[in-house]
Protein backbone atom coordinates (compact mmCIF):
# COMPACT_ATOMS: atom_id res chain seq x y z
CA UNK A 1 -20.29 -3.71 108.91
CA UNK A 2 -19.61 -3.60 112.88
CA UNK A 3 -15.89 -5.36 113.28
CA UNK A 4 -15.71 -6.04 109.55
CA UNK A 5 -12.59 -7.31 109.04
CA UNK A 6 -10.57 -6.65 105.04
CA UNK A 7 -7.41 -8.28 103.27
CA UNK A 8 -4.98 -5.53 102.11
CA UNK A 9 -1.70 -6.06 99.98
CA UNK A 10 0.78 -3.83 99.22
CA UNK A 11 4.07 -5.01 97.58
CA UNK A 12 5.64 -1.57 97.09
CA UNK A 13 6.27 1.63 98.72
CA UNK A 14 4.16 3.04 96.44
CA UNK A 15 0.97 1.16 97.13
CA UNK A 16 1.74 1.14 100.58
CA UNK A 17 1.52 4.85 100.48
CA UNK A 18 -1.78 4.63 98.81
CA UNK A 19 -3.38 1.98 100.86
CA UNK A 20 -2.55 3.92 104.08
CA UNK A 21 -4.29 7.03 102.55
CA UNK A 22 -7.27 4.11 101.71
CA UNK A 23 -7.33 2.80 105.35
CA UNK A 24 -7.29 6.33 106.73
CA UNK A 25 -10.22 6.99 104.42
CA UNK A 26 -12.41 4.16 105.01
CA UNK A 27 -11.87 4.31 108.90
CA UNK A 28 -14.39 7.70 108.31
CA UNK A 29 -17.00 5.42 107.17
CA UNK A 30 -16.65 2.19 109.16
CA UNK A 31 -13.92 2.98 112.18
CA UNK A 32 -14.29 -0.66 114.12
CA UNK A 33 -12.78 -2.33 110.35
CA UNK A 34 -9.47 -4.18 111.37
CA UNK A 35 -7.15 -4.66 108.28
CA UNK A 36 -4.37 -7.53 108.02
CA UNK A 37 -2.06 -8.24 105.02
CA UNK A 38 0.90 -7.31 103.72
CA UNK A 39 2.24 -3.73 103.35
CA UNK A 40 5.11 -1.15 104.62
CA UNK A 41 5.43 1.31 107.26
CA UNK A 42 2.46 3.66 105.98
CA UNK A 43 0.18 0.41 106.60
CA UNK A 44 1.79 0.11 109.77
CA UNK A 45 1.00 3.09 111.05
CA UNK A 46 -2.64 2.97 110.06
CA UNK A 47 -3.38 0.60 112.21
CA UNK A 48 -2.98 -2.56 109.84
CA UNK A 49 -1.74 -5.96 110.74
CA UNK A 50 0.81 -7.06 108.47
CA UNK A 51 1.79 -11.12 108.42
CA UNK A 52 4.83 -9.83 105.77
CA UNK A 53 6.41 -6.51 105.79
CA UNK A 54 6.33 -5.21 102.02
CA UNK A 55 10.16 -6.29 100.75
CA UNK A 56 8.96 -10.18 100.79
CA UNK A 57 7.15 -9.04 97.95
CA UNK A 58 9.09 -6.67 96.41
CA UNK A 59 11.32 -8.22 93.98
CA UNK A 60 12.34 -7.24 90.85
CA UNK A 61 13.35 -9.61 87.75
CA UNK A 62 12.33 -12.95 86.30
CA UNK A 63 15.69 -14.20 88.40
CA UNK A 64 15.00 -12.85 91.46
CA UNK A 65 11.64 -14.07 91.35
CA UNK A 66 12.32 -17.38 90.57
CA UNK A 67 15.46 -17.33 93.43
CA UNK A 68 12.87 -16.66 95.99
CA UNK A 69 9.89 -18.51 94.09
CA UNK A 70 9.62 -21.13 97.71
CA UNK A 71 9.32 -18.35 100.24
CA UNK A 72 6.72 -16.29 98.17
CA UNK A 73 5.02 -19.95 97.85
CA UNK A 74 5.15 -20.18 101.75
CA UNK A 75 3.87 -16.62 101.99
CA UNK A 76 0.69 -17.33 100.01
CA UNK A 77 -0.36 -20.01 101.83
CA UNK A 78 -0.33 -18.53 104.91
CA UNK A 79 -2.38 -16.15 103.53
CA UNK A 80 -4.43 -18.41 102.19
CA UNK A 81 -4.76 -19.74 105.40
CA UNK A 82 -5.28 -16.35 107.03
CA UNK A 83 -7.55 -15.98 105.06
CA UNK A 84 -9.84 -19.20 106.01
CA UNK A 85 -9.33 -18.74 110.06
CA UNK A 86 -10.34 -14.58 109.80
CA UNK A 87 -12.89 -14.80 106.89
CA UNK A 88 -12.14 -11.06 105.43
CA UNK A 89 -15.53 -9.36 104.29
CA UNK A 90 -13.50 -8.44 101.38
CA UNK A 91 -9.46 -7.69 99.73
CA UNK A 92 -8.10 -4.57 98.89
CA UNK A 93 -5.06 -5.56 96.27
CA UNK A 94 -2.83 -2.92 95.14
CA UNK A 95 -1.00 -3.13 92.15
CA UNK A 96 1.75 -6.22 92.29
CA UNK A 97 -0.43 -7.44 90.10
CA UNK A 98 2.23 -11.23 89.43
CA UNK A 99 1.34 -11.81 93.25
CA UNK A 100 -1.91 -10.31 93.35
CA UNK A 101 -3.92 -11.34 90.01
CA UNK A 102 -2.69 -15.57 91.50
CA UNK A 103 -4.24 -14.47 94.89
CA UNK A 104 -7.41 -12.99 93.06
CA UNK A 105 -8.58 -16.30 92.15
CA UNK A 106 -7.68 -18.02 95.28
CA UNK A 107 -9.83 -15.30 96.65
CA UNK A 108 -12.64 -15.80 94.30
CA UNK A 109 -12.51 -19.66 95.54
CA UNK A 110 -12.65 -18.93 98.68
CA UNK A 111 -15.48 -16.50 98.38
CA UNK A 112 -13.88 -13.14 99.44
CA UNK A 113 -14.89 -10.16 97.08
CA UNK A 114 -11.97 -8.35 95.41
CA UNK A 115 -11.10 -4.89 94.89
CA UNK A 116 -8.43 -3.78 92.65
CA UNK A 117 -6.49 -0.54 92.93
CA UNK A 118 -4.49 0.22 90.52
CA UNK A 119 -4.71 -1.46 87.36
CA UNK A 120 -1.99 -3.64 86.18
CA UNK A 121 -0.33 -1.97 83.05
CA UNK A 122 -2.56 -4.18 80.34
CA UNK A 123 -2.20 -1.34 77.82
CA UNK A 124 1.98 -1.84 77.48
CA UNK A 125 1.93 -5.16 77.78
CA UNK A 126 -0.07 -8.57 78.82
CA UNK A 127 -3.49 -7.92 77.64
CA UNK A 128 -4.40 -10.96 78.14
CA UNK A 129 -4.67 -10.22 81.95
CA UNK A 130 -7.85 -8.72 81.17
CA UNK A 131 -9.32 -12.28 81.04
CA UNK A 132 -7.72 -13.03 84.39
CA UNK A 133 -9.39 -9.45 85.87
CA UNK A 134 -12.52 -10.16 84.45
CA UNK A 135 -13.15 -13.68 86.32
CA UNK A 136 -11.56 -12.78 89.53
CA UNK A 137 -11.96 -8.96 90.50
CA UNK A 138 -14.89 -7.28 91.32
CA UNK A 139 -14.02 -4.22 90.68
CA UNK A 140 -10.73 -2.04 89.46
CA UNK A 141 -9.78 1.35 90.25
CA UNK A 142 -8.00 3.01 87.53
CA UNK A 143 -5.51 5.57 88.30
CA UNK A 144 -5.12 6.71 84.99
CA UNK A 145 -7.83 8.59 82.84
CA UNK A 146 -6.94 6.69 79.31
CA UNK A 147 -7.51 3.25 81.19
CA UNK A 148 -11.18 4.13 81.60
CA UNK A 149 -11.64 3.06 77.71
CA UNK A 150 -9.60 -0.03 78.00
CA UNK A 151 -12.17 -1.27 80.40
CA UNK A 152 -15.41 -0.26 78.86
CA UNK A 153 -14.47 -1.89 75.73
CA UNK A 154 -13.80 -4.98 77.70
CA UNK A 155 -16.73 -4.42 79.10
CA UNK A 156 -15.29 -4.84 82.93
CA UNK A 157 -16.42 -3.54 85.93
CA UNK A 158 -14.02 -0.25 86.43
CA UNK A 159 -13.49 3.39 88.09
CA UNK A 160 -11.06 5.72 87.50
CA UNK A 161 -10.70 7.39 90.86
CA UNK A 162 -7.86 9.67 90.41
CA UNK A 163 -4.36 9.73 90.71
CA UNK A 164 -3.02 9.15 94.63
CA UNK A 165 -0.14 11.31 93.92
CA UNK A 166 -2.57 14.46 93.31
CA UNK A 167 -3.62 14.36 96.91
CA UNK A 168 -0.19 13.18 98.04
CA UNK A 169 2.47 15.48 96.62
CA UNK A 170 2.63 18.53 99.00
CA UNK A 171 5.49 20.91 99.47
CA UNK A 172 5.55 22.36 103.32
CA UNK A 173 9.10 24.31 102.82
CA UNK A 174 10.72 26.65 99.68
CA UNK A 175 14.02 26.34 98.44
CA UNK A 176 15.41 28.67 101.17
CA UNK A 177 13.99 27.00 104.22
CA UNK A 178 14.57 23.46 102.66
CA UNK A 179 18.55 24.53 102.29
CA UNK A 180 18.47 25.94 105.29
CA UNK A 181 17.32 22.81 107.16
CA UNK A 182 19.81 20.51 105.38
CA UNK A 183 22.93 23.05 105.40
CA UNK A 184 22.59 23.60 101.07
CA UNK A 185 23.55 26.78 99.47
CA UNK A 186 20.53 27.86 97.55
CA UNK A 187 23.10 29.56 94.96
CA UNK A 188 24.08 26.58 93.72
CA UNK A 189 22.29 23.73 91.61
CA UNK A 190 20.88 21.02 93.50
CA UNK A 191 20.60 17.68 92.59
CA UNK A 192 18.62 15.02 93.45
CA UNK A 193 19.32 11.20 93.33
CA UNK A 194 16.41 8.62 93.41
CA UNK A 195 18.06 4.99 92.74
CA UNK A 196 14.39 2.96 93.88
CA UNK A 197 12.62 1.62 96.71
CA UNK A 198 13.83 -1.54 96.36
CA UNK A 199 17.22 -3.29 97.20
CA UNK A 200 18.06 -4.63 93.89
CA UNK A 201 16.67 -1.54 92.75
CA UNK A 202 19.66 0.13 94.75
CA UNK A 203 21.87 -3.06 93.32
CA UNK A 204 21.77 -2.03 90.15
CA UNK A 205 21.72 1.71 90.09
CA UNK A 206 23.72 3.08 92.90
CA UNK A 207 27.16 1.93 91.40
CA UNK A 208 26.61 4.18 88.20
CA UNK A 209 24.96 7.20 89.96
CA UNK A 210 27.83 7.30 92.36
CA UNK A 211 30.57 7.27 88.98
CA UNK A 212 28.42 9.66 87.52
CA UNK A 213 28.39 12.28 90.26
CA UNK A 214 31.79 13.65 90.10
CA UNK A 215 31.64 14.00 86.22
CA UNK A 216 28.28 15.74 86.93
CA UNK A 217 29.94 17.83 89.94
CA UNK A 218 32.06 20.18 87.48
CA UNK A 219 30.20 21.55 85.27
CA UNK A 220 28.59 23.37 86.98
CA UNK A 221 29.56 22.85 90.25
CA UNK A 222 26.19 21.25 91.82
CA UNK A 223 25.34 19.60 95.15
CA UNK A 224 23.88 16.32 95.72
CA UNK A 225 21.24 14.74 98.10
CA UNK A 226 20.00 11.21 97.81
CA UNK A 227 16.37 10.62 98.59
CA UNK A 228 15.89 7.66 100.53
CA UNK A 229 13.08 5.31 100.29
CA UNK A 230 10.99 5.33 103.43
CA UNK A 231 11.28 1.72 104.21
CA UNK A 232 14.82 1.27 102.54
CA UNK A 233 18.09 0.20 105.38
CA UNK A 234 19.98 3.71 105.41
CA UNK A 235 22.90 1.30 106.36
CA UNK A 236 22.72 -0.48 103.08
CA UNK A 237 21.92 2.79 100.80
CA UNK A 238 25.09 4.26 102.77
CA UNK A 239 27.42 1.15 101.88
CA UNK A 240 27.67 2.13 97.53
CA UNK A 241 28.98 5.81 98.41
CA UNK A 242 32.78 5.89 98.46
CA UNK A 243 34.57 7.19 101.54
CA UNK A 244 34.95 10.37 99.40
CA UNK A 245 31.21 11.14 98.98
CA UNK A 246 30.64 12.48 102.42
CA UNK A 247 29.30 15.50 100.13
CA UNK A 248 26.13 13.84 98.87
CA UNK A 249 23.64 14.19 101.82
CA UNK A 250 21.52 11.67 102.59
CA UNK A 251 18.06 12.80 103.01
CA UNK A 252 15.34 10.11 105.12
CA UNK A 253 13.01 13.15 105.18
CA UNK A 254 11.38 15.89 103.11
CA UNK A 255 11.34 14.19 99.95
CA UNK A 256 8.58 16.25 98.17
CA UNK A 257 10.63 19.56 99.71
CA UNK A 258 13.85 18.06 98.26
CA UNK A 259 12.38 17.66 94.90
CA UNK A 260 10.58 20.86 94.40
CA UNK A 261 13.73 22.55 95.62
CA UNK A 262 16.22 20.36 93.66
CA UNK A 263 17.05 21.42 89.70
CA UNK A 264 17.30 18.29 88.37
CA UNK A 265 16.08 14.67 89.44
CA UNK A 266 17.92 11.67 88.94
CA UNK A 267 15.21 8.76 88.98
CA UNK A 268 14.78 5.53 88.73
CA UNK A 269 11.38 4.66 86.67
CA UNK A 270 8.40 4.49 88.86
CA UNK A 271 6.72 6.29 90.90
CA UNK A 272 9.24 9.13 91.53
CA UNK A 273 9.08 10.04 87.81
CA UNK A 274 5.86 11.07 87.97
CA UNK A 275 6.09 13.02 91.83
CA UNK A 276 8.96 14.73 90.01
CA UNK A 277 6.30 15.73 87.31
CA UNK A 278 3.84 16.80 89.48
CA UNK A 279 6.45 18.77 90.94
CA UNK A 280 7.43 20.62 87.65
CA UNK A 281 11.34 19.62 88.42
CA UNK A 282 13.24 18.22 85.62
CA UNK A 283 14.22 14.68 85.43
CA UNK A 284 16.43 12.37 83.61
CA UNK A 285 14.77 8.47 84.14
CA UNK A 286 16.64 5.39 84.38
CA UNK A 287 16.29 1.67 84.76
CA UNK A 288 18.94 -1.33 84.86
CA UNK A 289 17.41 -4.85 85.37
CA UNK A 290 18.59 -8.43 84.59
CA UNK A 291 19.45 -8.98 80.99
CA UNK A 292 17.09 -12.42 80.93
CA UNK A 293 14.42 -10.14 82.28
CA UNK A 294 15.14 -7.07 80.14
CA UNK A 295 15.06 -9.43 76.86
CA UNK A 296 12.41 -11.06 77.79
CA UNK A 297 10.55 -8.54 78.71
CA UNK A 298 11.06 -6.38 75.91
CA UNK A 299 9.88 -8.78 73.20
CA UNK A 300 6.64 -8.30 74.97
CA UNK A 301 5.78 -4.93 75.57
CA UNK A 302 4.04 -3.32 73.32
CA UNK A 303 5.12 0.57 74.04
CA UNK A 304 8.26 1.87 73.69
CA UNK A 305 8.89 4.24 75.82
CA UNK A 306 9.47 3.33 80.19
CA UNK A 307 8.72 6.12 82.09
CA UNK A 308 5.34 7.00 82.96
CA UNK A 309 5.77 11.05 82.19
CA UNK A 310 6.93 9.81 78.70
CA UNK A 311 3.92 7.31 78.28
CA UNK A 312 1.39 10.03 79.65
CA UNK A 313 2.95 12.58 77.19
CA UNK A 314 2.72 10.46 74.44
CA UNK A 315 6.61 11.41 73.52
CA UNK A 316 9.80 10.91 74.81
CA UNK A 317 10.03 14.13 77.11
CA UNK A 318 11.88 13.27 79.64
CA UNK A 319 15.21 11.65 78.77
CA UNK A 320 15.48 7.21 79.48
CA UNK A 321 18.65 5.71 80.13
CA UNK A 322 17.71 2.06 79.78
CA UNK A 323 20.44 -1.40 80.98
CA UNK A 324 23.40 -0.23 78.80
CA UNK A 325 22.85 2.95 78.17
CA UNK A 326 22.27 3.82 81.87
CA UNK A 327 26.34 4.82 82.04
CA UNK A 328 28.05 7.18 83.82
CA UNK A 329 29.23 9.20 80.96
CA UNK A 330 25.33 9.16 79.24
CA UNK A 331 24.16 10.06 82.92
CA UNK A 332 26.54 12.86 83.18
CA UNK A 333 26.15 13.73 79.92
CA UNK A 334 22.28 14.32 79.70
CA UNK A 335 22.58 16.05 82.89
CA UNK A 336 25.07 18.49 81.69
CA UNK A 337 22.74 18.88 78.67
CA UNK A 338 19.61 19.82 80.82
CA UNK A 339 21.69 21.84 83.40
CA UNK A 340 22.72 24.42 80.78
CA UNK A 341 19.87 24.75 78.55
CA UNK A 342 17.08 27.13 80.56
CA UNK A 343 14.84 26.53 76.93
CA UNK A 344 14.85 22.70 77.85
CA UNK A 345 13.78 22.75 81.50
CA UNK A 346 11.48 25.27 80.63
CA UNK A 347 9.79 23.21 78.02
CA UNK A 348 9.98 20.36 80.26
CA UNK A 349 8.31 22.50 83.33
CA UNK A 350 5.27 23.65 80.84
CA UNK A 351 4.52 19.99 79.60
CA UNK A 352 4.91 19.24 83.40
CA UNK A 353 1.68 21.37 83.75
CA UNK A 354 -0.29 19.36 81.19
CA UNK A 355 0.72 15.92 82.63
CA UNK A 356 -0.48 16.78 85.89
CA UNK A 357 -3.74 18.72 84.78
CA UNK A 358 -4.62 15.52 82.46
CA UNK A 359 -4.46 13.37 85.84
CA UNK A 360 -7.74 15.61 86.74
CA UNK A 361 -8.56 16.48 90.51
CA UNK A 362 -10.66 13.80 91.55
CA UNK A 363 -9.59 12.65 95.21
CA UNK A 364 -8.44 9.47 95.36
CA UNK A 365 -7.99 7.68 98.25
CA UNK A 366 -11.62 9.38 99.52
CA UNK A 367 -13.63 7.71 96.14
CA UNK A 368 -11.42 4.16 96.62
CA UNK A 369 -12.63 4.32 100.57
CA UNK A 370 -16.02 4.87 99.56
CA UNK A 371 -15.77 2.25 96.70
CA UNK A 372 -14.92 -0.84 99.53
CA UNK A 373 -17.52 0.86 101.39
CA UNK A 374 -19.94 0.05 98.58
CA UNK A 375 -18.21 -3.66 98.22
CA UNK A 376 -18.73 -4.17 101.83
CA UNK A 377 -22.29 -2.90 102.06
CA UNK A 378 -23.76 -4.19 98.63
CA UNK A 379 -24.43 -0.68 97.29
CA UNK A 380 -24.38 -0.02 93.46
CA UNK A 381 -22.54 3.01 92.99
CA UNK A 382 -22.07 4.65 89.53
CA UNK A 383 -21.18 8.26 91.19
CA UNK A 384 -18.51 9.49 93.45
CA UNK A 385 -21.19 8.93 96.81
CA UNK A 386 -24.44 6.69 95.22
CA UNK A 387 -25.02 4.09 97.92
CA UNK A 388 -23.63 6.07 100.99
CA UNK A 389 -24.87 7.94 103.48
CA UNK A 390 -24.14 11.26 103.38
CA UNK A 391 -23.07 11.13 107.54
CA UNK A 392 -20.73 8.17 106.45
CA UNK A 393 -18.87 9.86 104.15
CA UNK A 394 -15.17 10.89 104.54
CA UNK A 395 -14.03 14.20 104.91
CA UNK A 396 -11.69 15.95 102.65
CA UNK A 397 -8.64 17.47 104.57
């Protein structure tokens, strides 16, 4: 293990949040492990050398994909070739799973060991990438409780390890401070605006939020703060609000504060969904994408709802305004809806509590540590700590 050196990819802010708390982890059990790859500013700042910052991978939409289809080419074979000169004792790939599932078996050829975290979404759609999984990963962490089953009855090698966001989500301030701190009146509604981590994420949504917050403004008269993704350029987040919305506060900090304290959360799909969840703020979810990639897309998935609170409720609880019906006038229109109806939010906030319970309390980031650990060092593990010694274990904090 002495000046073992792992593979880690991370294509959105997301994973890159999750694969720092990994690194930070692991470095309890084997502290002289370098890690290269490709990640964000949370990978950074563990201590991981990255050959492509995270936005060369994340892309969203066949289009897009295809546009940039020669660079991403480039960009795995310099892995690839990374990969030959440094001769990784293992990978750690999180989610991505176009990018990741191609470098899997490139990874199997070339002899490295691969672990998984966070299983691509085989249960909405693309089953079939269970045959891909099973030849080419070791081992997948599930994030998700109801994957478990999926895997056993594929018979595939699998651990659910908890959900990241259980250990992540913290709240440091209350509503008071948090207004305080960012000059809001605590009297008045707050809400928040989450348009995505990435830029065509932004693309498509910020020109609709921005319509949509003066019809929202009125009624009743509500203030506005616009969570920005760590990695995002402020300076192209600030370019889609007019000259007149010097109201909307920009916020590059506090996010978790900002939710908890906000009324309502405006959200793109993802990740932020769920944090809102965990939070017990209500949200409205939205997604706009490229009509090619929305049609195609759609005629393949086999669930029908988009955000993850609505899959893990099994109902369509929180309210999806999906390509054309992600308007202004539907935006402001829900939100209206939600804003005056205490019986809705409070339905929302209790269902909230069983979303977040169902994710269980297991600790994440400490079981995926100790599950490279196991990869590394050849231990079977079938427990949270089988196959590691008790001194080399991390520490919860």
């Amino acid at each position: 293990m002495t000046g073992s050196t792992v593979l880690i990819i991370a294509g959105e802010k997301s994973g890159d949040n999750y694969g720092a708390a990994l690194v930070r982890r692991f470095r309890d059990l084997a502290p002289s492990t370098s890690f290269f790859g490709v990640g964000g500013s949370a990978l950074a700042a563990e201590g991981v050398e990255r050959l492509f910052p995270l936005e060369d991978l994340a892309l969203m939409g066949l289009l897009e994909v295809v546009r940039h289809l020669p660079r991403l080419r480039r960009m795995f074979n310099r892995l690839e070739d990374a990969v030959r000169t440094r001769k990784p004792r293992a990978a750690v790939l999180i989610d991505s799973p176009d990018f990741n599932l191609r470098l899997a078996k490139r990874l199997h050829k070339l002899g490295v060991p691969v672990l998984y975290y966070i299983s691509p979404t085989v249960w909405a759609w693309r089953p079939g990438r269970l045959k891909t999984i099973a030849k080419f990963v070791d081992k997948m962490l599930l994030i998700f409780p109801f994957e478990k089953a999926i895997y056993e009855k594929a018979g595939l090698p699998a651990r659910f390890v908890g959900h990241p966001l259980i250990e992540r989500v913290r709240v440091g301030n209350g509503r008071e401070a948090f207004c305080r701190a960012w000059g809001l009146d605590p009297e008045r509604p707050i809400i928040a605006l989450m348009p995505g981590s990435r830029r065509g994420e932004v693309a498509n949504h910020m020109p609709v939020l921005m319509a949509a917050v003066p019809r929202i403004r009125t009624v009743p008269e509500s203030q506005f703060i616009l969570i920005k993704a760590e990695d995002l350029d402020g300076s192209f987040l600030q370019g889609f609000i007019p000259k007149d919305g010097a109201a909307i506060k920009i916020l590059d900090r506090d996010s978790y504060d900002a939710m908890a304290a906000a009324d309502l959360v405006l959200s793109a799909c993802g990740t932020a969904n769920l944090e809102a969840a965990i939070l017990g703020t209500p949200a409205i979810a939205f997604y706009r994408m490229a009509p090619l990639t929305y049609w195609l897309g759609r005629n393949l998935v086999k669930i029908r709802v988009f955000s993850i609170v609505n899959i893990l409720a099994g109902e369509k609880l929180v309210p999806e305004l999906i390509q054309k019906e992600f308007n202004a006038d539907r935006l402001a229109q829900e939100a209206g809806r939600l804003m005056s109806s205490p019986d809705d939010r409070s339905r929302l906030r209790r269902r909230f509590v069983e979303i977040k319970d169902g994710l269980g309390s297991e600790p994440a980031s400490i079981n995926a540590a100790q599950e490279l650990y196991a990869l590394l060092t050849g231990a079977r593990r079938s427990g949270p700590s089988e196959g590691i010694p008790s001194s080399a274990r991390p520490k919860r904090r």
